[in-house]
C-alpha atoms as a PDB file:
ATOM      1  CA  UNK A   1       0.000   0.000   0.000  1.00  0.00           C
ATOM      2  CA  UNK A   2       0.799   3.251  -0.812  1.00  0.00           C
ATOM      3  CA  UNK A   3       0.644   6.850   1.358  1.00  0.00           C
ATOM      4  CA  UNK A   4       0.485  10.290  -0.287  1.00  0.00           C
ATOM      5  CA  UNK A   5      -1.210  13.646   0.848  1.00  0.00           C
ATOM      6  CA  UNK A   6      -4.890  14.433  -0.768  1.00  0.00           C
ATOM      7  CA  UNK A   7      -6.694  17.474  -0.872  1.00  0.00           C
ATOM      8  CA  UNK A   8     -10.327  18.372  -1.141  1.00  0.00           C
ATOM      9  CA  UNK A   9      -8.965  19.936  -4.780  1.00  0.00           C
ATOM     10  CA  UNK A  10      -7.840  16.724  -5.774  1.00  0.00           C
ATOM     11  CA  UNK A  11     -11.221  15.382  -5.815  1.00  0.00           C
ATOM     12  CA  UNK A  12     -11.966  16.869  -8.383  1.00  0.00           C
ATOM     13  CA  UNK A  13      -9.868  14.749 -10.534  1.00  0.00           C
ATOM     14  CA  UNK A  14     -11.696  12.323 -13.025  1.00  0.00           C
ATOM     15  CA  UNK A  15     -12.172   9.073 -11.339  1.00  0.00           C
ATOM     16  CA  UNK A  16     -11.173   9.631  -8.065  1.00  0.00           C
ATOM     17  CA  UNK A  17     -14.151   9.200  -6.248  1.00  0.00           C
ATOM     18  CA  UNK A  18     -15.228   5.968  -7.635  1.00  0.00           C
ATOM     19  CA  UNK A  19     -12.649   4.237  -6.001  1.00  0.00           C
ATOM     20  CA  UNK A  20     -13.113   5.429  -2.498  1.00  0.00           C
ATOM     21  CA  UNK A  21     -13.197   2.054  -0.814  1.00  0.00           C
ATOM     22  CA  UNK A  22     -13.342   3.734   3.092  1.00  0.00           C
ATOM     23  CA  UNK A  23     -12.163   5.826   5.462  1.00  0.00           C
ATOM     24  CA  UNK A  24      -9.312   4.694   8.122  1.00  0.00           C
ATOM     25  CA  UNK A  25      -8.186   5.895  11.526  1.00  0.00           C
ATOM     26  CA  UNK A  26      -4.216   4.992  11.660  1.00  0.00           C
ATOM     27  CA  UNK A  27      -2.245   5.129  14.615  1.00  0.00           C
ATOM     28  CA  UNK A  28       1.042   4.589  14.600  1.00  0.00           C
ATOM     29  CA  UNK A  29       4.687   5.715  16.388  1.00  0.00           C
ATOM     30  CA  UNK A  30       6.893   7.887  14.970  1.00  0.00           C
ATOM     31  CA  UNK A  31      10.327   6.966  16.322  1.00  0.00           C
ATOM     32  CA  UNK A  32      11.447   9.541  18.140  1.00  0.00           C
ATOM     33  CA  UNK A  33      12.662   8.736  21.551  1.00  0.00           C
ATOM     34  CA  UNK A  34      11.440  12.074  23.454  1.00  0.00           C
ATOM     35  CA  UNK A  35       8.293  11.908  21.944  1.00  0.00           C
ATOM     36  CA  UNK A  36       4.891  11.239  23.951  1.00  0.00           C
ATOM     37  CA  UNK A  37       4.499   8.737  21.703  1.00  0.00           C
ATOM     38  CA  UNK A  38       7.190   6.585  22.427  1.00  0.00           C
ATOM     39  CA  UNK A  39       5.626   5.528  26.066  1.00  0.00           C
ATOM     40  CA  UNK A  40       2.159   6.690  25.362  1.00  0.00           C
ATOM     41  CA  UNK A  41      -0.929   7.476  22.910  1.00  0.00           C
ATOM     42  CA  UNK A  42       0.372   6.792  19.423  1.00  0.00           C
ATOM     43  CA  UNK A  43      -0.215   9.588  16.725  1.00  0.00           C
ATOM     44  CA  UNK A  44      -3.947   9.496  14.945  1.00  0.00           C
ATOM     45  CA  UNK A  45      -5.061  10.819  11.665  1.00  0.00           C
ATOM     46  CA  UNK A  46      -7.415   9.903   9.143  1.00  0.00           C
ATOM     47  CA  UNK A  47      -6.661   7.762   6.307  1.00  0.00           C
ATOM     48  CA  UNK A  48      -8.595   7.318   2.763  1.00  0.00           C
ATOM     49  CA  UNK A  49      -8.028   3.653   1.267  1.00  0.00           C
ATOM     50  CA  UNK A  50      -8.929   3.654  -2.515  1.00  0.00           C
ATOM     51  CA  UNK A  51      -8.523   1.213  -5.207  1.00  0.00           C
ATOM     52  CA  UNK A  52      -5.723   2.271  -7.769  1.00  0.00           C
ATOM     53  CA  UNK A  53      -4.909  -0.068 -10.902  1.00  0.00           C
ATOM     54  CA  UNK A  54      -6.178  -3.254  -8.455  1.00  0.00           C
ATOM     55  CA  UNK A  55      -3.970  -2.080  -5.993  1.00  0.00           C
ATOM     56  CA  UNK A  56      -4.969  -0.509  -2.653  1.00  0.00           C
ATOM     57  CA  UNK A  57      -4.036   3.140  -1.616  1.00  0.00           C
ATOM     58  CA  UNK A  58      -3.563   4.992   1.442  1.00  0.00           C
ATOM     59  CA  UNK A  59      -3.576   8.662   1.429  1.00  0.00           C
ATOM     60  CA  UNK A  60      -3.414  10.832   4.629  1.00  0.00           C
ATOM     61  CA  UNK A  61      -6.386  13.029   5.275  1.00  0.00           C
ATOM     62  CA  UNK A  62      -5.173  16.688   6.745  1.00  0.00           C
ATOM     63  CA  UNK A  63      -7.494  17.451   9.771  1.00  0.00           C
ATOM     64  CA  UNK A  64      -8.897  20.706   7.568  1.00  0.00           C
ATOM     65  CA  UNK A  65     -10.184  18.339   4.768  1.00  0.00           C
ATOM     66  CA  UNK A  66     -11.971  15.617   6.821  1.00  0.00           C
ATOM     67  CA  UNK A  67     -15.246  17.139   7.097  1.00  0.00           C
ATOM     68  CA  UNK A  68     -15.107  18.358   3.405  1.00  0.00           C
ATOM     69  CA  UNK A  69     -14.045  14.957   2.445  1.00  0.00           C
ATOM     70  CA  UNK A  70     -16.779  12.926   4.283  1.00  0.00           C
ATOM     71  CA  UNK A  71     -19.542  15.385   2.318  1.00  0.00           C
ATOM     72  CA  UNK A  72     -18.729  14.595  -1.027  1.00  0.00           C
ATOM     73  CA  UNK A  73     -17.770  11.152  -0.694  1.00  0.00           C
ATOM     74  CA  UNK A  74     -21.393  10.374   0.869  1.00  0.00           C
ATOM     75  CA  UNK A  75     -22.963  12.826  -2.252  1.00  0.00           C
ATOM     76  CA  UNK A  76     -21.049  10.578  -4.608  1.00  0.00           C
ATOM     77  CA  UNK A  77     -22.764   7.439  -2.580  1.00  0.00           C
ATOM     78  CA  UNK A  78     -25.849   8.599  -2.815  1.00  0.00           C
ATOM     79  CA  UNK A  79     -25.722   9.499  -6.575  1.00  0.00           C
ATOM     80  CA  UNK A  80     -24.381   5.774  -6.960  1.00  0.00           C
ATOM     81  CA  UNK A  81     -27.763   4.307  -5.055  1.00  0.00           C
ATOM     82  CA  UNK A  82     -30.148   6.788  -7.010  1.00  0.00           C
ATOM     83  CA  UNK A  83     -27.977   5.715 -10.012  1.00  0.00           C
ATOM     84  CA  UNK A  84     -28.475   1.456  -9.179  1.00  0.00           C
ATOM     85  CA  UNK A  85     -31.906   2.410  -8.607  1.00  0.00           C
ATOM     86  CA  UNK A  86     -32.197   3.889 -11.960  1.00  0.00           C
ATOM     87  CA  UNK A  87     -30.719   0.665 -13.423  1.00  0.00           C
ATOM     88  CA  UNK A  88     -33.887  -0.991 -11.735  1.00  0.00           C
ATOM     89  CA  UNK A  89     -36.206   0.982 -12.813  1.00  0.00           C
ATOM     90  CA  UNK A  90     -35.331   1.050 -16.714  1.00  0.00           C
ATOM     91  CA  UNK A  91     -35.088  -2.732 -16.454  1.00  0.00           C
ATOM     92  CA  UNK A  92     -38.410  -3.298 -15.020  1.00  0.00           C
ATOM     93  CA  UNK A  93     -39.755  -0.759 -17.956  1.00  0.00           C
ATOM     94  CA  UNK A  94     -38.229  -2.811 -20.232  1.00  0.00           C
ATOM     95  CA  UNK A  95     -39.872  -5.703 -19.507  1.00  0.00           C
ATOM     96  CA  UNK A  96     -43.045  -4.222 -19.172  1.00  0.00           C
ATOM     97  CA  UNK A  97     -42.318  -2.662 -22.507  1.00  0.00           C
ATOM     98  CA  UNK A  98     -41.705  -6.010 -23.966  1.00  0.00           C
ATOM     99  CA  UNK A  99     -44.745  -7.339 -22.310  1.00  0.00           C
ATOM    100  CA  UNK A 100     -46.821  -4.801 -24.025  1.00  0.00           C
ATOM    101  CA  UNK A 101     -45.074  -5.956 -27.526  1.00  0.00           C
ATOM    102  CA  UNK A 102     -45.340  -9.423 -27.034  1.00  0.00           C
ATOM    103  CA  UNK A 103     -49.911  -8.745 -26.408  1.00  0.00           C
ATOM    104  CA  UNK A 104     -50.248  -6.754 -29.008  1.00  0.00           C
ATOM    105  CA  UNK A 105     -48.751  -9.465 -31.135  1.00  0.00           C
ATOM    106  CA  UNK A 106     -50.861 -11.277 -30.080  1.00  0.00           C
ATOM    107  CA  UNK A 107     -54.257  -9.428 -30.577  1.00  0.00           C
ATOM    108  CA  UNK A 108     -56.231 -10.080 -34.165  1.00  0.00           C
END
């Protein structure tokens, strides 16, 4: 896996956001002897993992961009339920549109 920066900008790159898989809380130690984390709470921040070529990315979330982030991920989920839904729909008026073919065929 992968780490790199992102920015709320960068979402605006073409296909990023279909290949949001979740978001990640990592906490890890940074090495440093005098730091708090070497004997206590390890350091937290918010990572994105995303699907990239069939492989699986990390990218660190800056604290600014969470919020900003979480938004237009879940507007991109919803579009992609209304979106399935749609798929349902024009399939079920497809078969009623065949249905519709198939009696009038059959009608003198």
């Amino acid at each position: 896996m992968m780490c790199e920066n992102i920015r709320t900008h960068d979402l605006c790159q073409e296909n990023f956001l279909p290949n949001i898989n979740s978001f990640a809380e990592q906490r890890r130690k940074c090495g440093k002897l005098a730091c708090r984390c070497a004997t206590g709470k390890p350091h937290v921040s918010m990572m994105l993992r995303r699907s990239e070529q069939g492989r699986t990315k990390l990218m660190t979330i800056p604290s600014g961009e969470l919020k900003d982030l979480r938004v237009l991920t879940e507007r991109y989920q919803k579009f992609r339920r209304a979106r399935a839904r749609l798929g349902r729909i024009y399939k079920t008026m497809v078969k009623l549109i065949d249905q519709l073919e198939e009696a009038r065929r059959k009608e003198p």
